[in-house]
Protein backbone atom coordinates (compact mmCIF):
# COMPACT_ATOMS: atom_id res chain seq x y z
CA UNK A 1 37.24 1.83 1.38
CA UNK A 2 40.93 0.94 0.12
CA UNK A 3 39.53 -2.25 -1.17
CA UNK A 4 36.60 -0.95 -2.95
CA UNK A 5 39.04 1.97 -4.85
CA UNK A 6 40.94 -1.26 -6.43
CA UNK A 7 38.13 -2.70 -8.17
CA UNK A 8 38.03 -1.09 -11.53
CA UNK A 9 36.43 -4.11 -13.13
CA UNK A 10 34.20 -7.44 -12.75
CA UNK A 11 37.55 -9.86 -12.57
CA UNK A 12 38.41 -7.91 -9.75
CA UNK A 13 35.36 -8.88 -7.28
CA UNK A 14 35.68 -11.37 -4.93
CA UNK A 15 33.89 -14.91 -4.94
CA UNK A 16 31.51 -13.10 -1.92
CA UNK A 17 30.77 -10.48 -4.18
CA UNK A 18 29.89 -12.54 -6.91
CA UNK A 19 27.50 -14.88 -4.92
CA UNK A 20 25.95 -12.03 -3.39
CA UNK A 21 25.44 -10.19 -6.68
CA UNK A 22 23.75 -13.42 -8.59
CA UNK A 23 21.58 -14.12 -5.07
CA UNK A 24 20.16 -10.86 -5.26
CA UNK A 25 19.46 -10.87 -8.86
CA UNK A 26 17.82 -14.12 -9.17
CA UNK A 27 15.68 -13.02 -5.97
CA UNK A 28 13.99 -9.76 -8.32
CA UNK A 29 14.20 -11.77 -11.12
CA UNK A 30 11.84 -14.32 -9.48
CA UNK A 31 10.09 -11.45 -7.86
CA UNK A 32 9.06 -9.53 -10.82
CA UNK A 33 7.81 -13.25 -12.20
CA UNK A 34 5.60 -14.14 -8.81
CA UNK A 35 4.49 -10.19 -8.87
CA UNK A 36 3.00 -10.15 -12.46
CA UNK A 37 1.21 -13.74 -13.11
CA UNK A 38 -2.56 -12.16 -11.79
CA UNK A 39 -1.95 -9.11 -14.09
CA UNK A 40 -1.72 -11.41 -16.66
CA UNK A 41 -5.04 -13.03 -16.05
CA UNK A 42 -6.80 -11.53 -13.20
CA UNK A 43 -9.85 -10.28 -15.48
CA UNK A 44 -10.37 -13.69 -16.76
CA UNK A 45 -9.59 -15.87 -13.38
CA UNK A 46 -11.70 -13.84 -11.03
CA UNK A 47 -14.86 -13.47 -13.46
CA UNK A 48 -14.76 -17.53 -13.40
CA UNK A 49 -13.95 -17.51 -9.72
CA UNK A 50 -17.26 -14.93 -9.44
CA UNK A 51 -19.23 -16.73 -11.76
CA UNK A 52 -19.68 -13.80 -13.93
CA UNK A 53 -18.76 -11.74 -17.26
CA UNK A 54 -15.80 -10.39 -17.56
CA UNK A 55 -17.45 -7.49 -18.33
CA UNK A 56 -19.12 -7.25 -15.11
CA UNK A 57 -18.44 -4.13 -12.93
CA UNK A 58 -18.48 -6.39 -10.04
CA UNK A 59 -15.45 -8.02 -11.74
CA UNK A 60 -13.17 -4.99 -11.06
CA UNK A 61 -14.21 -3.85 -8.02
CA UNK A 62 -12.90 -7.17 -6.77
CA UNK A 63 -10.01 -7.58 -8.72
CA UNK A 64 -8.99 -3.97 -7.75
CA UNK A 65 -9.22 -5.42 -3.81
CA UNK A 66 -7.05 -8.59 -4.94
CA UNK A 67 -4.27 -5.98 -6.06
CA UNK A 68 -4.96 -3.77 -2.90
CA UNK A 69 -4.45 -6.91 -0.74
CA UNK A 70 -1.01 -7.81 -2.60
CA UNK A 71 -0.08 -4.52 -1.81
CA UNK A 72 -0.87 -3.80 1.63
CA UNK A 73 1.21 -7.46 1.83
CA UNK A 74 3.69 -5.90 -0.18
CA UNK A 75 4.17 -3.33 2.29
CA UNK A 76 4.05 -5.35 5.05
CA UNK A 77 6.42 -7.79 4.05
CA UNK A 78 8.90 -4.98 3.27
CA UNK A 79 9.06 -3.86 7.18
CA UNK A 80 8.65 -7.25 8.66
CA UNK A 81 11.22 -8.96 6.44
CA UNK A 82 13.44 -5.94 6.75
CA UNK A 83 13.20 -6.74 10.53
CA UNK A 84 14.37 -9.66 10.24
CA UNK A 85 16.84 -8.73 7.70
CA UNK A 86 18.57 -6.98 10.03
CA UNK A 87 18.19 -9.27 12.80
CA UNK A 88 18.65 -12.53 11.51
CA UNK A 89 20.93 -11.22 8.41
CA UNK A 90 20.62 -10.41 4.74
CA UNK A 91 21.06 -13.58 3.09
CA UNK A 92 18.72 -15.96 5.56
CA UNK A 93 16.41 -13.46 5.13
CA UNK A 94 16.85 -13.45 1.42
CA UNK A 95 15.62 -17.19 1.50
CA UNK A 96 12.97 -16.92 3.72
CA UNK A 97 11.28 -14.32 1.28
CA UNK A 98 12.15 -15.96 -1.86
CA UNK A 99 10.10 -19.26 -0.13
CA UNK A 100 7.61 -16.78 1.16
CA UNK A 101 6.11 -15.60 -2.38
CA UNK A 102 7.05 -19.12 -4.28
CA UNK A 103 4.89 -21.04 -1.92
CA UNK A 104 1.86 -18.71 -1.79
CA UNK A 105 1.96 -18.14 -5.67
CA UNK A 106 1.53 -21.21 -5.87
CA UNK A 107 -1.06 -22.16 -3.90
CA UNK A 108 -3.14 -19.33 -5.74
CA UNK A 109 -3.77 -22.16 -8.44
CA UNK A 110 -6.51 -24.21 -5.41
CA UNK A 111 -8.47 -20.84 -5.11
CA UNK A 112 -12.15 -21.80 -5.36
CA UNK A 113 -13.39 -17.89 -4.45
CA UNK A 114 -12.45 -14.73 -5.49
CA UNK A 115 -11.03 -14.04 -1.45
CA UNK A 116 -8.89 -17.18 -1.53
CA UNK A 117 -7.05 -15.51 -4.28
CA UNK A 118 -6.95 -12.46 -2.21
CA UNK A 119 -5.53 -14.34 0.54
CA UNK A 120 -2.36 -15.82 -1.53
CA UNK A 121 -1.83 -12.83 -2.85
CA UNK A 122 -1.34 -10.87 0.08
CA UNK A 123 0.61 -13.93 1.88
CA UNK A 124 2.87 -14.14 -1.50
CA UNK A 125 3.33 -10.55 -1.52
CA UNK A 126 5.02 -10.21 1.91
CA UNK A 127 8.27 -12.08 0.28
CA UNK A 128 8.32 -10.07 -2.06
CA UNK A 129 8.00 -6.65 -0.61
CA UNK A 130 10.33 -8.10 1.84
CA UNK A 131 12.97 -9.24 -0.76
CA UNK A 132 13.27 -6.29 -2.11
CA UNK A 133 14.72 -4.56 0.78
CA UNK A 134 16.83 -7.80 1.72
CA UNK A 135 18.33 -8.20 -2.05
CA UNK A 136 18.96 -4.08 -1.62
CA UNK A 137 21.16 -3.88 1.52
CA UNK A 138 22.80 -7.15 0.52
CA UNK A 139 24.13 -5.22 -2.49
CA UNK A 140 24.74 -1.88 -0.78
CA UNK A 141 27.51 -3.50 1.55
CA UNK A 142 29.43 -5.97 -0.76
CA UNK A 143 29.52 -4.53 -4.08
CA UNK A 144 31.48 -0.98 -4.98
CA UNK A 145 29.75 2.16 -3.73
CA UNK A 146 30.74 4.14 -7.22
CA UNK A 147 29.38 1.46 -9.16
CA UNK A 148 26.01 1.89 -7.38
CA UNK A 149 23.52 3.80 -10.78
CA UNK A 150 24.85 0.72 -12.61
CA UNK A 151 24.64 -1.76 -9.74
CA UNK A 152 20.76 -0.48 -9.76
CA UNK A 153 20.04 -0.40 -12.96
CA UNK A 154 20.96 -4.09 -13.44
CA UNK A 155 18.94 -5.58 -10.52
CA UNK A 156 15.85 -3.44 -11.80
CA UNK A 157 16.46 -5.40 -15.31
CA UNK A 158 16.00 -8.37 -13.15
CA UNK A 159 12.81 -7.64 -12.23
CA UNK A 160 11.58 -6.66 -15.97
CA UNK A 161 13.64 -9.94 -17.07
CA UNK A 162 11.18 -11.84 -14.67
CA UNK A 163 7.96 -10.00 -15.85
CA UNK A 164 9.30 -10.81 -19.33
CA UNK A 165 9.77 -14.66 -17.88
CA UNK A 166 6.02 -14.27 -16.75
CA UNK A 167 4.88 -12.54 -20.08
CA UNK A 168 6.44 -16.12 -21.83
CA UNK A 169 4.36 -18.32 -19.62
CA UNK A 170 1.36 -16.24 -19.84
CA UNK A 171 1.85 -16.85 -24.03
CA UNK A 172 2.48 -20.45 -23.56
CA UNK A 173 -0.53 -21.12 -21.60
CA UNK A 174 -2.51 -18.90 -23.79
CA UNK A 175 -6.22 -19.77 -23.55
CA UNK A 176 -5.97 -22.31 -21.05
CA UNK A 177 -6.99 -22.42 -17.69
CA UNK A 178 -5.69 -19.16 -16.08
CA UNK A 179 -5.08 -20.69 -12.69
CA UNK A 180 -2.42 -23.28 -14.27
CA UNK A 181 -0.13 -19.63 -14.61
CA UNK A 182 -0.05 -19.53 -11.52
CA UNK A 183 2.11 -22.80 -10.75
CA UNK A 184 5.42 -21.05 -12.36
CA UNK A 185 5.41 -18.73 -9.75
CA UNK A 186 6.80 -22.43 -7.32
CA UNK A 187 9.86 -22.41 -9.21
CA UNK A 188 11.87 -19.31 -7.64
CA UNK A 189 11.75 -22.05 -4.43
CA UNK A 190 14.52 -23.69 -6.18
CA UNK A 191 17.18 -21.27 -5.72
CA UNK A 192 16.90 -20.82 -1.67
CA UNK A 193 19.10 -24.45 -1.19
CA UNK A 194 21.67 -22.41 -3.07
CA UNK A 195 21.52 -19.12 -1.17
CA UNK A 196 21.83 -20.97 2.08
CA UNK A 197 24.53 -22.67 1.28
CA UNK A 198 26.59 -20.60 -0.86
CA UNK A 199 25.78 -16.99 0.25
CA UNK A 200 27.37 -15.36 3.39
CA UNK A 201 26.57 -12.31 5.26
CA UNK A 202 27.79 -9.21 4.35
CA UNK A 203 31.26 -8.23 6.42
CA UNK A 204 29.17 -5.09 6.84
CA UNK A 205 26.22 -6.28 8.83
CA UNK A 206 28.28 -8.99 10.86
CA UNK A 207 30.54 -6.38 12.31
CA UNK A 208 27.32 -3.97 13.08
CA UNK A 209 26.06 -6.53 14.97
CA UNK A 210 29.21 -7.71 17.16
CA UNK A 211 28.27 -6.62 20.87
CA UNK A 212 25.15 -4.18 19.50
CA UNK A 213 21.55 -4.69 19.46
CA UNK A 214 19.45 -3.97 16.78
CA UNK A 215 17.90 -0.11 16.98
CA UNK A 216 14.31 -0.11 17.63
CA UNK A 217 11.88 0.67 14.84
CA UNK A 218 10.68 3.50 16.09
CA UNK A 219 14.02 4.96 15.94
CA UNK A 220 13.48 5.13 12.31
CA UNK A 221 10.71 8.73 13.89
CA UNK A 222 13.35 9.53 15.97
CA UNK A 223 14.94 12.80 15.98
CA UNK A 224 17.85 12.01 13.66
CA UNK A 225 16.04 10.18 11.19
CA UNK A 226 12.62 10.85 10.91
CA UNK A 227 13.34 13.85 8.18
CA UNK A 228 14.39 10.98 5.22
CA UNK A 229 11.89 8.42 6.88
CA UNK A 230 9.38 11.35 5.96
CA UNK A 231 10.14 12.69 3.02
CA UNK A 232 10.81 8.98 1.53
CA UNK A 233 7.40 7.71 2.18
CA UNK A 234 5.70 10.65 0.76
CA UNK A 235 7.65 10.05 -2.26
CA UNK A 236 7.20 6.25 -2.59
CA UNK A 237 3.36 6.46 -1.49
CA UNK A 238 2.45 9.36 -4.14
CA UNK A 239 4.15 7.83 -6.96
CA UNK A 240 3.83 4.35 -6.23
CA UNK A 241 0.40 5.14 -6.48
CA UNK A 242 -0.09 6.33 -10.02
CA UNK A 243 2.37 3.57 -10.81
CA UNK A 244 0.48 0.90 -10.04
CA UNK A 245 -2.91 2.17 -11.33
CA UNK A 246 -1.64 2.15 -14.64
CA UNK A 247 0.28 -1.49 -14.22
CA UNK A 248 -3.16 -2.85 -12.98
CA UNK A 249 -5.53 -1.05 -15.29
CA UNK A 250 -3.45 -0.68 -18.77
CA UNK A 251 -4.65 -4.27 -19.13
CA UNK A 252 -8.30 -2.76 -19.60
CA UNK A 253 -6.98 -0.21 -22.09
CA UNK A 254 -5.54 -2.55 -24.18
CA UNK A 255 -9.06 -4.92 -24.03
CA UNK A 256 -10.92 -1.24 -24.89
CA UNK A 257 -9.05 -1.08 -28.44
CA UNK A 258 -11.42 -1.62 -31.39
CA UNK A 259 -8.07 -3.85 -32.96
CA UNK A 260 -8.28 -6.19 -29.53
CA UNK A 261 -12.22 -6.12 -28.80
CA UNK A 262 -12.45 -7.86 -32.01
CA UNK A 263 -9.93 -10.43 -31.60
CA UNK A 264 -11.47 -14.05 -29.68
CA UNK A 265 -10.47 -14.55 -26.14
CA UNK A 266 -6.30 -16.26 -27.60
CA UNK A 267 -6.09 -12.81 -29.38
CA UNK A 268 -7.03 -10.77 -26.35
CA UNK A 269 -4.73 -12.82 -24.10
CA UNK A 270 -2.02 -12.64 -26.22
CA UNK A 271 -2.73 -8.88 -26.43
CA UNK A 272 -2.09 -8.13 -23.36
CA UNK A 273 1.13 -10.53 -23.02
CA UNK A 274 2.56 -7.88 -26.05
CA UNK A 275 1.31 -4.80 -24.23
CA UNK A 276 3.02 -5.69 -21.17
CA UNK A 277 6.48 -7.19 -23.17
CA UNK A 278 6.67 -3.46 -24.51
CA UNK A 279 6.44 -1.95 -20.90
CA UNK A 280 9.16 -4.38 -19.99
CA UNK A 281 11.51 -3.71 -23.19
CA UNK A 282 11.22 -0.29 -22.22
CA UNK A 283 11.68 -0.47 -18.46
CA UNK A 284 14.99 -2.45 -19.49
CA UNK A 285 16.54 0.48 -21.47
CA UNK A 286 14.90 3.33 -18.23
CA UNK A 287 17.05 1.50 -16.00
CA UNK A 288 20.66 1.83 -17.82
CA UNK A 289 19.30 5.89 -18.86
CA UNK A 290 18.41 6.17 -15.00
CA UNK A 291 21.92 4.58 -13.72
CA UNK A 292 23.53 7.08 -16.61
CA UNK A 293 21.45 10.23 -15.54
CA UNK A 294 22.49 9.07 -12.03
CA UNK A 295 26.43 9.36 -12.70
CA UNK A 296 25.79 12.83 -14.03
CA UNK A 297 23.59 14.44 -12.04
CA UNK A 298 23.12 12.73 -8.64
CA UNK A 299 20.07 10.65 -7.33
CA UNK A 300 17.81 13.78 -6.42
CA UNK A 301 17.65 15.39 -9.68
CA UNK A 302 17.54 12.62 -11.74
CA UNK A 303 14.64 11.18 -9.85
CA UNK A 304 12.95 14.34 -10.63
CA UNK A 305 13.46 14.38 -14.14
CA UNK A 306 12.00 10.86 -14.45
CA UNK A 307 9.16 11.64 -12.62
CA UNK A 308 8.47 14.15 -14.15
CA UNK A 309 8.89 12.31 -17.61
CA UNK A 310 6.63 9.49 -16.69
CA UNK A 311 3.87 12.11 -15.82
CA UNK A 312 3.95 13.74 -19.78
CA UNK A 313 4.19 10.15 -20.74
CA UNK A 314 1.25 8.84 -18.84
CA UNK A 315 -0.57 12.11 -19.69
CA UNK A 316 -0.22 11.82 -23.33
CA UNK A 317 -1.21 8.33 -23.20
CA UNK A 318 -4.31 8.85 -21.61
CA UNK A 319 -5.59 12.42 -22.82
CA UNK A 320 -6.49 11.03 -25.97
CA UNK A 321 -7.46 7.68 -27.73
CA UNK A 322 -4.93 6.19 -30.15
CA UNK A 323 -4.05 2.87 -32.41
CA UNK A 324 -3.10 -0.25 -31.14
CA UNK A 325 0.54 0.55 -32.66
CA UNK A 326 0.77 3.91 -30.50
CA UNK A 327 -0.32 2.35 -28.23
CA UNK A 328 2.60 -0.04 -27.61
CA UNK A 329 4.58 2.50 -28.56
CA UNK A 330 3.74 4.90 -25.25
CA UNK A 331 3.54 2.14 -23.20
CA UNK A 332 7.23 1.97 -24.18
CA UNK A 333 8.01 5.21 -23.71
CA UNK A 334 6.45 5.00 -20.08
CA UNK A 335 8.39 1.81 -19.09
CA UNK A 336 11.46 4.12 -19.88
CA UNK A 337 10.07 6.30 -17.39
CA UNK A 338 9.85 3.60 -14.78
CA UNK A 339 13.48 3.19 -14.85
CA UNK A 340 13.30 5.80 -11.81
CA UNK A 341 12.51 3.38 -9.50
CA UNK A 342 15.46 1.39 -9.91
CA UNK A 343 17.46 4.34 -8.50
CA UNK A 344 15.32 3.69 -5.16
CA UNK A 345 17.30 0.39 -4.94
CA UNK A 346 20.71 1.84 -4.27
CA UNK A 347 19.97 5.54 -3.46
CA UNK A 348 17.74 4.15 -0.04
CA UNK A 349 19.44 1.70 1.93
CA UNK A 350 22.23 3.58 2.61
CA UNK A 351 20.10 6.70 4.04
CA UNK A 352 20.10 4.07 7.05
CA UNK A 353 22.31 3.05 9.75
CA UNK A 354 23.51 -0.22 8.87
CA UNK A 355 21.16 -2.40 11.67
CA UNK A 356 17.99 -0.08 10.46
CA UNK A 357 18.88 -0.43 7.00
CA UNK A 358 16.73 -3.57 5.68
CA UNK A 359 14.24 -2.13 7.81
CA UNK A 360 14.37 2.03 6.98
CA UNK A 361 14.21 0.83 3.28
CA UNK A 362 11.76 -1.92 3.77
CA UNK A 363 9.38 0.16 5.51
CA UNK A 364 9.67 3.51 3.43
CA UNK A 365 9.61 1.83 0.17
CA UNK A 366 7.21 0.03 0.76
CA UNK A 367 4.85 1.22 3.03
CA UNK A 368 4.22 3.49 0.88
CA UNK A 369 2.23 0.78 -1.29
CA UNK A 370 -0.46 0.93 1.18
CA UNK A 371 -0.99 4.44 -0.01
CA UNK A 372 -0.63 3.22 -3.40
CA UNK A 373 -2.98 -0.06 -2.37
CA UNK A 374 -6.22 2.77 -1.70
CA UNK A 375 -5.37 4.50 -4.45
CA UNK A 376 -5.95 0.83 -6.99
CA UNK A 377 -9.34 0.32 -5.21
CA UNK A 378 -10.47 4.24 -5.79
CA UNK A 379 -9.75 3.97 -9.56
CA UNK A 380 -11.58 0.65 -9.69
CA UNK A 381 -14.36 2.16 -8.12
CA UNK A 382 -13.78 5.64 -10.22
CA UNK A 383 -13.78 3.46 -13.13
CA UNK A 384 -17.09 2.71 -12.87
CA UNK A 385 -18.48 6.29 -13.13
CA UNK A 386 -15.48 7.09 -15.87
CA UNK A 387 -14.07 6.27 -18.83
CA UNK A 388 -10.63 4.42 -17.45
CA UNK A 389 -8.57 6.80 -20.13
CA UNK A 390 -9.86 9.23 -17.39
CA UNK A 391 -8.90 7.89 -14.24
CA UNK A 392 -5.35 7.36 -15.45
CA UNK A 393 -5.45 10.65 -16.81
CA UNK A 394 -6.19 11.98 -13.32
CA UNK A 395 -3.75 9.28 -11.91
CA UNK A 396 -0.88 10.86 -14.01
CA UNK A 397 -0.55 13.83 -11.71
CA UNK A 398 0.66 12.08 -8.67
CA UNK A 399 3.98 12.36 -10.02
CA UNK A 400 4.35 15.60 -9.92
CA UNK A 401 4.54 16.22 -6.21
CA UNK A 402 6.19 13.15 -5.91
CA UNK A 403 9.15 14.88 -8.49
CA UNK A 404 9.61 18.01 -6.24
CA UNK A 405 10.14 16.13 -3.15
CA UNK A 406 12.70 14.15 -4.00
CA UNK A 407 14.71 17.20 -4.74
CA UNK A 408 14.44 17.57 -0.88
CA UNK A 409 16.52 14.07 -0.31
CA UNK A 410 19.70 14.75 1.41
CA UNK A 411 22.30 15.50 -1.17
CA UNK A 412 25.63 16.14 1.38
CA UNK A 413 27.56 13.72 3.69
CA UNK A 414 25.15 12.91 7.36
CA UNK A 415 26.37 13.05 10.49
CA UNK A 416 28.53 10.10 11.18
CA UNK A 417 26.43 7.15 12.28
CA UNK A 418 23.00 9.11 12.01
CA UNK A 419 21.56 8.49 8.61
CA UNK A 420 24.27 6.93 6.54
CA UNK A 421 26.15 7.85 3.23
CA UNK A 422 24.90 10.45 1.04
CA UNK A 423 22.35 9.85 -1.90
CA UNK A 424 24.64 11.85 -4.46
């Protein structure tokens, strides 16, 4: 504690800090690249895989159970990698996820059916559910604990930066064969020879596990626990759920415009490279508002104001048709909104005891994506029956229950050694 009161500034981190800082970063930045390549060009890739028009309803449904797939794997990946995160340790865990989802990504470019796809998605998608937890906890015990809103909001820019990174590749290769996209996502590989050589384990974690074994996973039900295991999932799974219908589906929005409809199949692409870009240039700014709300009024009620903010976003969106130029412009305005989730980097792992940690925040973050994984395949199939202006429209309201729990997250100091340090 003495040694995290002296640093007031960046020159005053240590050369651990540093390398555990840039490990973690590169890890979302690479993961928010590998995560958004098929939204890019799913429409397109598995209509040719299908042999049909992109228009075809059949199209969706099984492009809605590609997504579902990566997300189950998302989830999955979060708890098993978070097992082994706290096993093995943060930073050989880091690199086996970082492997994980650059290997798979890029072995989505030999899919010759629509369920090969599926399969590298899921398969990529465990790294990177997993690295999310790993590149969390890494960062919860080596950098400051005060500079935590700030700490979050930068390694949520990562991920935007990477989705940006993808955006750029998905404009280079604009018109082309979609499946070449698809090869970026090898390139996060790259970095792992540096994390295993150059990035220790946290001081944290290696003293935790001196003489101690690592708590079973059911202990994260047990008696102590099991009221923030709860109450997190519920909160992940409801909002994670309208999230991701509108990442998946704003792509169909965009192709619905009059202004796009009428452009040839470069315009469209590009289209949706622009739509996305504005999600991202407003995610980037959420982040640094979130991290700022954070300082002033604690994790719980910021969370619930952002919630809250993406639900009037999405609803306005949605409740009515507008230009091409509003259109970017609330798409904007709701990547604001999803700076809230970058507040689930630094506010969760330390709910945890330090050997459940990668695990308790693996598991509740991301489990909850399984919830979120039904919900893509119900709108795909709601889609057909609906305008898709209505489905998100209905989709919006899963934030609001989501808001009011989180002002249930623990907001004092835990008992010593139960659930950890406290989210505010």
């Amino acid at each position: 504690m003495n040694q995290e009161k002296e640093i007031t500034s960046l020159r005053d981190l240590s050369a651990h800090q540093w390398k555990s800082g840039i490990a973690a970063w590169l890890g979302w930045l690479f993961d928010g690249l590998d995560m958004h390549l098929y939204t890019l060009v799913w429409t397109v890739f598995v209509a040719q895989l299908m042999g049909l028009p992109e228009e075809s309803p059949e199209v969706g449904t099984k492009g809605s159970i590609i997504q579902a797939a990566f997300l189950v794997g998302w989830a999955l990946g979060g708890g098993f990698f978070g097992r082994i995160g706290d096993v093995l340790g943060r930073s050989r865990a880091l690199m086996l996820t970082i492997l994980t989802y650059a290997c798979f990504t890029g072995l989505s470019y030999f899919a010759q059916n629509w369920w090969h796809l599926m399969a590298c998605r899921f398969l990529s998608a465990l790294g990177i559910g997993g690295e999310w937890a790993v590149g969390a906890s890494l960062l919860a015990e080596t950098w400051p604990k005060n500079w935590r809103p700030w700490i979050a909001a930068v390694l949520q820019t990562a991920v935007n930066c990477g989705v940006l990174l993808a955006c750029f590749a998905g404009w280079m290769l604009a018109g082309r064969e979609p499946r070449y996209l698809f090869l970026v996502g090898i390139l996060p590989a790259l970095i792992t020879l540096w994390i295993r050589k150059a990035v220790p384990e946290p001081e944290a974690w290696e003293k935790a596990r001196e003489g101690q074994a690592v708590p079973h996973v059911g202990e994260l039900f047990g008696p102590r626990v099991r009221g923030v295991t709860w109450r997190v999932l519920i909160i992940c799974g409801v909002s994670l759920t309208a999230h991701w219908a509108f990442l998946f589906w704003q792509a169909k929005v965009v192709k619905s415009l009059p202004e796009i409809a009428a452009l040839d199949k470069a315009g469209k692409d590009s289209a949706l490279v622009v739509a996305l870009m504005w999600i991202m240039f407003g995610s980037v700014a959420g982040n640094f508002v979130a991290g700022g709300l954070a300082k002033l009024m604690g994790y719980r009620r910021t969370i619930f104001v952002m919630l809250l903010a993406y639900f009037a976003a999405m609803y306005s969106l949605f409740s009515r048709s507008w230009s091409w130029e509003a259109t970017k412009t609330w798409f904007c305005i709701i990547g604001a909104c999803q700076g809230v989730f970058g507040l689930f980097t630094m506010c969760l792992p330390p709910l945890f005891p330090v050997l459940l940690r990668t695990t308790g925040a693996g598991f509740c973050y991301n489990i909850g994506r399984i919830i979120a994984a039904a919900g893509t395949v119900f709108f795909g199939i709601y889609r057909k029956n609906v305008d898709v202006r209505e489905a998100m429209l209905f989709a919006s309201w899963f934030f609001i229950p989501a808001a009011f729990i989180a002002l249930l997250l623990p907001s004092e100091e835990p008992e010593a050694g139960v659930v950890g340090e406290p989210v505010d």
